[in-house]
Protein backbone atom coordinates (compact mmCIF):
# COMPACT_ATOMS: atom_id res chain seq x y z
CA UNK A 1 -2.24 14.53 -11.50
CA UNK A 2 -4.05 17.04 -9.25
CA UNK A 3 -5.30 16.61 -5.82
CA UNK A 4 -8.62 15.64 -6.39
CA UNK A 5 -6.57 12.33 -8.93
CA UNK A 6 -4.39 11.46 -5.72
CA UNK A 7 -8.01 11.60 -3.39
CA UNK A 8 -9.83 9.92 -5.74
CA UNK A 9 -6.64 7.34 -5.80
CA UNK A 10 -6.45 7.22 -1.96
CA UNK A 11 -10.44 5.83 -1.80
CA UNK A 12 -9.91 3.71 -4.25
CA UNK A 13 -6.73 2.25 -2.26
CA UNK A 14 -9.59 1.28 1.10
CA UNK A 15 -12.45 0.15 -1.14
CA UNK A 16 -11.43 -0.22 -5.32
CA UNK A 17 -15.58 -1.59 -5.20
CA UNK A 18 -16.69 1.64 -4.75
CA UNK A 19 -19.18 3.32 -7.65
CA UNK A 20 -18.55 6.24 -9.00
CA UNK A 21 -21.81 7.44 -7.88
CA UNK A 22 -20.06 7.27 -4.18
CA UNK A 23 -16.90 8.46 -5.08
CA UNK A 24 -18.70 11.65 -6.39
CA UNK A 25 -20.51 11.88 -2.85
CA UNK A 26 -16.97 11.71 -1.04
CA UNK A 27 -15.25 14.20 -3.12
CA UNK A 28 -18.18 16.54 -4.04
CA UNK A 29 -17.94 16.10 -7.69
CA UNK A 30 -20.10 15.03 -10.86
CA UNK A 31 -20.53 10.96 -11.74
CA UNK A 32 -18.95 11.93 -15.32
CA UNK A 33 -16.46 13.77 -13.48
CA UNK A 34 -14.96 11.19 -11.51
CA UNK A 35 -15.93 8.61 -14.28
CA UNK A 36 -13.33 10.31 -16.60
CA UNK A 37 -10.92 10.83 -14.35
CA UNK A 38 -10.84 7.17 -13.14
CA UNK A 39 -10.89 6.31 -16.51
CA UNK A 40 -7.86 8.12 -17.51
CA UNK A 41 -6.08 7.15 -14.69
CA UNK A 42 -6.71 3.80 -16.24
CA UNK A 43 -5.69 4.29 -19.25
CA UNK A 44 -2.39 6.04 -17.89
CA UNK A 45 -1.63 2.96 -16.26
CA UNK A 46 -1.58 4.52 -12.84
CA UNK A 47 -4.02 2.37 -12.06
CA UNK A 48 -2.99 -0.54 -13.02
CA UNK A 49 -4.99 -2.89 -11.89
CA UNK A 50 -8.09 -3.57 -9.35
CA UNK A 51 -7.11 -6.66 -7.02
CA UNK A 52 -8.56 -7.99 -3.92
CA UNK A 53 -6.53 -9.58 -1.43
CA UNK A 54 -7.18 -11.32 2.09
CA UNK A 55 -5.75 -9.04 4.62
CA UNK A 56 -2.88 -9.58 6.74
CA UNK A 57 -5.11 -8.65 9.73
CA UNK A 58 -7.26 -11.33 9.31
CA UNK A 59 -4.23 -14.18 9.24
CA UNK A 60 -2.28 -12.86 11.67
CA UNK A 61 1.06 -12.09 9.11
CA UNK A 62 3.34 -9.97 9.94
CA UNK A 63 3.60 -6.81 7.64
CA UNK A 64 7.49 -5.85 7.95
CA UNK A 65 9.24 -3.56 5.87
CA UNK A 66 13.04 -3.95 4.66
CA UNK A 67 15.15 -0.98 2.75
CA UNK A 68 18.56 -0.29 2.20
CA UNK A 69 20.26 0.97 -0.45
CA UNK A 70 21.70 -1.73 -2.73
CA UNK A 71 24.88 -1.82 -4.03
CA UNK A 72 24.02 -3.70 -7.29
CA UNK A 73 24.70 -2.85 -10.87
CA UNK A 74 21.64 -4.74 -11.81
CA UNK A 75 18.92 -3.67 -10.03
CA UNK A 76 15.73 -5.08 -12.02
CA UNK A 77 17.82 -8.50 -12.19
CA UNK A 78 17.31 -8.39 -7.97
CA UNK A 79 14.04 -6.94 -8.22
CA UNK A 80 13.07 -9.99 -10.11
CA UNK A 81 14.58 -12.51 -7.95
CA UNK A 82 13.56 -10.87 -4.87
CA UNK A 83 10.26 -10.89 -6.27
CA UNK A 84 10.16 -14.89 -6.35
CA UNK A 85 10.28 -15.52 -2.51
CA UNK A 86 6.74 -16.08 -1.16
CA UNK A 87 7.47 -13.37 1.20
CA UNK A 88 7.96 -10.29 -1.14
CA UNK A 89 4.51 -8.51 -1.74
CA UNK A 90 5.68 -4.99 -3.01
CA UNK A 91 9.09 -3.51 -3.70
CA UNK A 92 9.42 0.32 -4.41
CA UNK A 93 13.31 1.46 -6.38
CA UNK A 94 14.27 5.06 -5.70
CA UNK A 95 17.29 7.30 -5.97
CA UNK A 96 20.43 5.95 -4.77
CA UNK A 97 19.55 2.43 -5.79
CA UNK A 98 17.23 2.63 -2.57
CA UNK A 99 14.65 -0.20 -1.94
CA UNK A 100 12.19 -0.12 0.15
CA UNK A 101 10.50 -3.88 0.70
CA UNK A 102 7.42 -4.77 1.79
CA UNK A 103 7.48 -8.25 3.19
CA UNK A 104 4.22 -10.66 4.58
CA UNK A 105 5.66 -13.12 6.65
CA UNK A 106 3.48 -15.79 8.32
CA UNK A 107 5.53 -15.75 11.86
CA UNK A 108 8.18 -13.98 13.42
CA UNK A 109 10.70 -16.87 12.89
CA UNK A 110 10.85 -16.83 9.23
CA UNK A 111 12.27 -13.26 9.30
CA UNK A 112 16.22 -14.12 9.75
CA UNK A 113 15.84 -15.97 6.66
CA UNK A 114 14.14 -13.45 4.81
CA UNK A 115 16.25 -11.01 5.86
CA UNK A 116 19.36 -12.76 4.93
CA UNK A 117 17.68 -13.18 1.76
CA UNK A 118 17.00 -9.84 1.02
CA UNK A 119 20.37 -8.37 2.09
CA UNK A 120 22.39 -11.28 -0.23
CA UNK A 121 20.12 -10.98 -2.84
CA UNK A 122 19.49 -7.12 -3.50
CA UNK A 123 23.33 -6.45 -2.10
CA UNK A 124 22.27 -4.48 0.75
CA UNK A 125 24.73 -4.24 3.42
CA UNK A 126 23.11 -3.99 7.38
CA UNK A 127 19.31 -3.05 6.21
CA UNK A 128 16.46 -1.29 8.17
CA UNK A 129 13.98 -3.76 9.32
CA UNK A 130 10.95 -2.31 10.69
CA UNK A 131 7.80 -4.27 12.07
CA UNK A 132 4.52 -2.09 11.29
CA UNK A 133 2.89 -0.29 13.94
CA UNK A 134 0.79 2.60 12.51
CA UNK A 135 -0.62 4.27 9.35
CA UNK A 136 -1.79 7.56 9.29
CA UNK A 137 -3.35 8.66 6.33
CA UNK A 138 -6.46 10.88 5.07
CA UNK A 139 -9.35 8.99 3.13
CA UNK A 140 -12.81 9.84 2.90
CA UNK A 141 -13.07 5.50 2.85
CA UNK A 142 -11.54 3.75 6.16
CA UNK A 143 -9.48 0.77 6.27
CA UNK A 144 -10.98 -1.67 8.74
CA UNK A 145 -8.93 -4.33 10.64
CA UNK A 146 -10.67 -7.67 11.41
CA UNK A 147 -11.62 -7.56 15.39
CA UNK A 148 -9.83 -11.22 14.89
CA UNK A 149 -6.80 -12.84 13.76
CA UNK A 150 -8.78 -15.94 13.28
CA UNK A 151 -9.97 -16.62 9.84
CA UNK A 152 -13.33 -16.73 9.86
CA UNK A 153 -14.47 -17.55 6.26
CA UNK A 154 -15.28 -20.33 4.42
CA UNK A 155 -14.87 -22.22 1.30
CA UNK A 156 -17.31 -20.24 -0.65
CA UNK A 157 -15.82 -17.02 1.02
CA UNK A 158 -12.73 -18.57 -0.30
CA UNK A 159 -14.04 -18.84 -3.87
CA UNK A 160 -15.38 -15.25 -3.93
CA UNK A 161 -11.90 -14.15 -2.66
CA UNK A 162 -10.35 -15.42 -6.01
CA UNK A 163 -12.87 -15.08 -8.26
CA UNK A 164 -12.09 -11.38 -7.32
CA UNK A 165 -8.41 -11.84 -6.92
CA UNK A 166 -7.32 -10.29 -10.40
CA UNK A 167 -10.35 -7.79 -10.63
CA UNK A 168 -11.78 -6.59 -7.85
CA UNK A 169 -14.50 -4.88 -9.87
CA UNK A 170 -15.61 -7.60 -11.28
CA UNK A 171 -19.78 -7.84 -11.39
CA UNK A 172 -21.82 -9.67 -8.81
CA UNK A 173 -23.67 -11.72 -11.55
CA UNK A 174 -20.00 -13.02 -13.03
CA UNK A 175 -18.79 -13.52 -9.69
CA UNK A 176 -21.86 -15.86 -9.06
CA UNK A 177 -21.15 -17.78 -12.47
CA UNK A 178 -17.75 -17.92 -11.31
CA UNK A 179 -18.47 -19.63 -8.28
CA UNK A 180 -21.84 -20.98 -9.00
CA UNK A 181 -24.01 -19.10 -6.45
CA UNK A 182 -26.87 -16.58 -6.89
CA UNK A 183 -25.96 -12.75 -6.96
CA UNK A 184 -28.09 -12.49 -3.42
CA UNK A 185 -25.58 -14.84 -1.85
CA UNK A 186 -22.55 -13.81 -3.32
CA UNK A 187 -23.87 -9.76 -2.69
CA UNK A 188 -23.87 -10.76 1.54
CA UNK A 189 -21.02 -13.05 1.60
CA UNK A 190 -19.00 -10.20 0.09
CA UNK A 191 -20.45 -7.40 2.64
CA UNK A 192 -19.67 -9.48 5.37
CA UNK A 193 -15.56 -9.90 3.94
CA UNK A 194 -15.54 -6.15 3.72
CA UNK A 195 -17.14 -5.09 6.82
CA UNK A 196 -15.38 -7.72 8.91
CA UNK A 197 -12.34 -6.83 7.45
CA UNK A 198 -11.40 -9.82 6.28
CA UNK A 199 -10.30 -8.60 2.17
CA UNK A 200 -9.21 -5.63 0.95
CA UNK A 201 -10.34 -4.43 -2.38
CA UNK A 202 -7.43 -2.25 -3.42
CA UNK A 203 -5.63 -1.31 -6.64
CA UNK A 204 -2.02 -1.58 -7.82
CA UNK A 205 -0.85 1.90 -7.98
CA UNK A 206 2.06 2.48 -10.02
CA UNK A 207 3.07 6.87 -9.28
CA UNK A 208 5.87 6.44 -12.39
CA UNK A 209 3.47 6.37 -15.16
CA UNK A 210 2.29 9.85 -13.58
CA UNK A 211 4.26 13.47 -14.82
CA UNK A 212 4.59 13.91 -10.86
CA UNK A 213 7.01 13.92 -8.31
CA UNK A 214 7.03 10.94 -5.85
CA UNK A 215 9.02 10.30 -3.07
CA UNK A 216 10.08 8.50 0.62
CA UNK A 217 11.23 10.73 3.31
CA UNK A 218 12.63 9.29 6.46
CA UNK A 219 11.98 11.33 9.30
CA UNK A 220 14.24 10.87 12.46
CA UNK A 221 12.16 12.24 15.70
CA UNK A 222 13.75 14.19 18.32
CA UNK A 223 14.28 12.37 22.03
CA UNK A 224 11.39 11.43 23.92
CA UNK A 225 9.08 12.58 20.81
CA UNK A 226 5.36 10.58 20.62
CA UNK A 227 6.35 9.35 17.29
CA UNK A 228 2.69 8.42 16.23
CA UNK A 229 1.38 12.24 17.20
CA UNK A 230 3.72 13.42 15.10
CA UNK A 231 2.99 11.32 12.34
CA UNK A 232 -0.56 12.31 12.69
CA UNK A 233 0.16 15.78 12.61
CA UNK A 234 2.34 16.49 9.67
CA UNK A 235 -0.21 13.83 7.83
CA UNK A 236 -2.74 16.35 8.60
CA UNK A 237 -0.82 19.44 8.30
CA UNK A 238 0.66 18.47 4.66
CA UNK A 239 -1.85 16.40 3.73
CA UNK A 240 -2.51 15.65 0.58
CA UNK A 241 1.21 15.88 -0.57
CA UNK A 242 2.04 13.76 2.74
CA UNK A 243 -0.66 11.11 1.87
CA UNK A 244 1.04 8.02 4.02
CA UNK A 245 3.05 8.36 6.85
CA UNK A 246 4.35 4.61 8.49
CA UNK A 247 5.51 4.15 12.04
CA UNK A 248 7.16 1.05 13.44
CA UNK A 249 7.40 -1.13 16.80
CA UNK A 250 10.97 -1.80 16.99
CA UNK A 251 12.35 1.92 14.89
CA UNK A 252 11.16 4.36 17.82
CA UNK A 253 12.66 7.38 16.55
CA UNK A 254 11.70 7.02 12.83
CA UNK A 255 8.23 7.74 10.32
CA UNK A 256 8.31 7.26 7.25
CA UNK A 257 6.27 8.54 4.52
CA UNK A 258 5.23 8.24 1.18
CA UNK A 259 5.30 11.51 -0.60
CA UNK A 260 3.28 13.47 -3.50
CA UNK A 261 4.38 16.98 -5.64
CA UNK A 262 4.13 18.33 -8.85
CA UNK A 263 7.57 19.87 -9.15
CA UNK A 264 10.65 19.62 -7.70
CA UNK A 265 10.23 23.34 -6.06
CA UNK A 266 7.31 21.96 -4.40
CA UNK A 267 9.61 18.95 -2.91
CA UNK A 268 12.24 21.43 -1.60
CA UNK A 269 10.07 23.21 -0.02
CA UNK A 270 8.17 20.82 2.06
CA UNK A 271 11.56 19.09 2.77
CA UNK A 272 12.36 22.63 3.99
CA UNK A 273 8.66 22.73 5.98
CA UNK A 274 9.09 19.47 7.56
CA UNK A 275 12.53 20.42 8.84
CA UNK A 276 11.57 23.03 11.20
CA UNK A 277 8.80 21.05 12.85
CA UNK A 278 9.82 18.34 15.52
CA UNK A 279 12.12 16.27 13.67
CA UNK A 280 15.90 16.08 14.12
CA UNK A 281 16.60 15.29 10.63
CA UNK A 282 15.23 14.31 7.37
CA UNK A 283 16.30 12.28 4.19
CA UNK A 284 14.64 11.86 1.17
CA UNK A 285 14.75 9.74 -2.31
CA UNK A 286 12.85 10.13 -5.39
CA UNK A 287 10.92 7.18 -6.44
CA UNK A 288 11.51 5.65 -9.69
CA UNK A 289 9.29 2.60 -10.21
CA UNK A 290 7.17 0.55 -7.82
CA UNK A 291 6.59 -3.55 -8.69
CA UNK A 292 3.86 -5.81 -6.75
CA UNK A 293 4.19 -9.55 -6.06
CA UNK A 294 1.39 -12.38 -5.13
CA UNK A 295 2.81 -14.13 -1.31
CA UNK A 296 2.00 -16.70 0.03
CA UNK A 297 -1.34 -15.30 1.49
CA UNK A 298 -2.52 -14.83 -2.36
CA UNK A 299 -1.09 -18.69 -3.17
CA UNK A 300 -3.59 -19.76 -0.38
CA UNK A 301 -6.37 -18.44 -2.19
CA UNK A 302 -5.20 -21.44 -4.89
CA UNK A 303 -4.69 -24.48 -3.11
């Protein structure tokens, strides 16, 4: 992968709907350009799939993230259990046997139990919990967040939601058979979900099917450090190999982000980079695989 795969990647993360007509306006490429490259990361399996799914925004859940380094023999065995609770929406295994969790949870009192879960189940001993605050991150596509934790959709809205659920590029006119509605209605209703904020249209990205590098650092802040400006900044200043950068509510001295090289020379030197800016230290693991569950907010979509 180049940079122009991970940008191309990155829009396709806010908006997987978009043609390649507009992807080719964003990045200042060809349609056949960005057609084949799409295409082969298709056929790559680094994208591995185009979903849509009703964002946590828009229900009020409660996007927390859990990692820890497990002390299990049999990893996949836990991934695959862990992967069973309602709760667990993406897991991602690096060096060290380190997980890092991403958990929906639909109020702030089901997270001792989860928790407890987690740390029995994937043999982590006193794990990170961290409630999401921020994302910084360069797209040429923006993620919008509903203006309201109400849901404001409908049955059909509902409909269109799973119809999509599995393939988020799916055509208008087999959307409308799916649901039985006319392509004019089902063209507005789905506007409305987008701009309102009420789905994302994403893909299931899967970085180990790639030749490339990936990787997690965590980045401890000095004292009295705005976490969130520095986040911003070393997003922008190492952008793209810095693609994702997370901050959290209750971790005040700690950003984490989700990392992108070619080579391992590449890796030690931005670890080397990042080290003399404003952080007081940082530690890093190599991704090996990344998995992706359906929660409870997807089950909703099917009752």
């Amino acid at each position: 992968m180049d940079e122009i795969d991970l940008k191309i990647i990155l829009a396709l993360m806010n908006n997987s709907r978009l043609t390649y007509r507009e992807i080719s306006e964003y990045l200042n490429l060809s349609v056949n350009a960005v057609f084949k490259r799409v295409q082969s990361l298709i056929d790559l399996r680094i994208i591995e799939r185009f979903v849509t799914r009703i964002k946590p925004y828009a229900i009020n859940a409660i996007y927390t993230f859990i990692f820890g380094q497990s002390k299990s023999q049999d990893v996949n065995n836990k991934i695959s259990k862990l992967g069973e609770h309602d709760n667990t929406w993406q897991i991602m295994l690096s060096s060290r046997n380190y997980m890092y969790i991403g958990a929906m949870l639909e109020n702030i009192h089901q997270l001792d139990e989860y928790a407890s879960f987690v740390s029995q189940t994937a043999e982590i001993q006193s794990p990170k919990i961290g409630f999401l605050s921020g994302v910084q991150y360069k797209s040429s596509v923006p993620y919008i967040i509903p203006k309201s934790g109400t849901m404001n959709f409908d049955k059909l809205d509902v409909e269109i939601i799973r119809s999509l659920h599995k393939d988020s590029r799916k055509p208008i006119s087999e959307i409308a058979d799916d649901v039985s509605s006319t392509s004019n209605t089902i063209r507005r209703r789905l506007t409305r979900l987008v701009d309102e904020g009420i789905v994302e249209l994403t893909i299931n990205f899967n970085p180990q099917e790639s030749n490339d590098i990936f990787a997690f650092f965590q980045v401890s802040t000095k004292p009295m450090t705005d976490k969130v400006q520095l986040a911003k900044e070393l997003n922008e200043k190492y952008y793209p190999h810095l693609f994702y950068c997370w901050t959290f509510s209750n971790l005040p001295n700690l950003i984490v982000c989700w990392v992108w090289v070619n080579t391992m020379k590449e890796l030690t030197d931005l670890v080397e980079n990042i080290k003399r800016e404003k952080v007081e230290s940082l530690l890093f693991d190599i991704m090996s695989n990344v998995y992706y569950f359906d929660t409870w907010k997807e089950k909703l979509l099917y009752k």
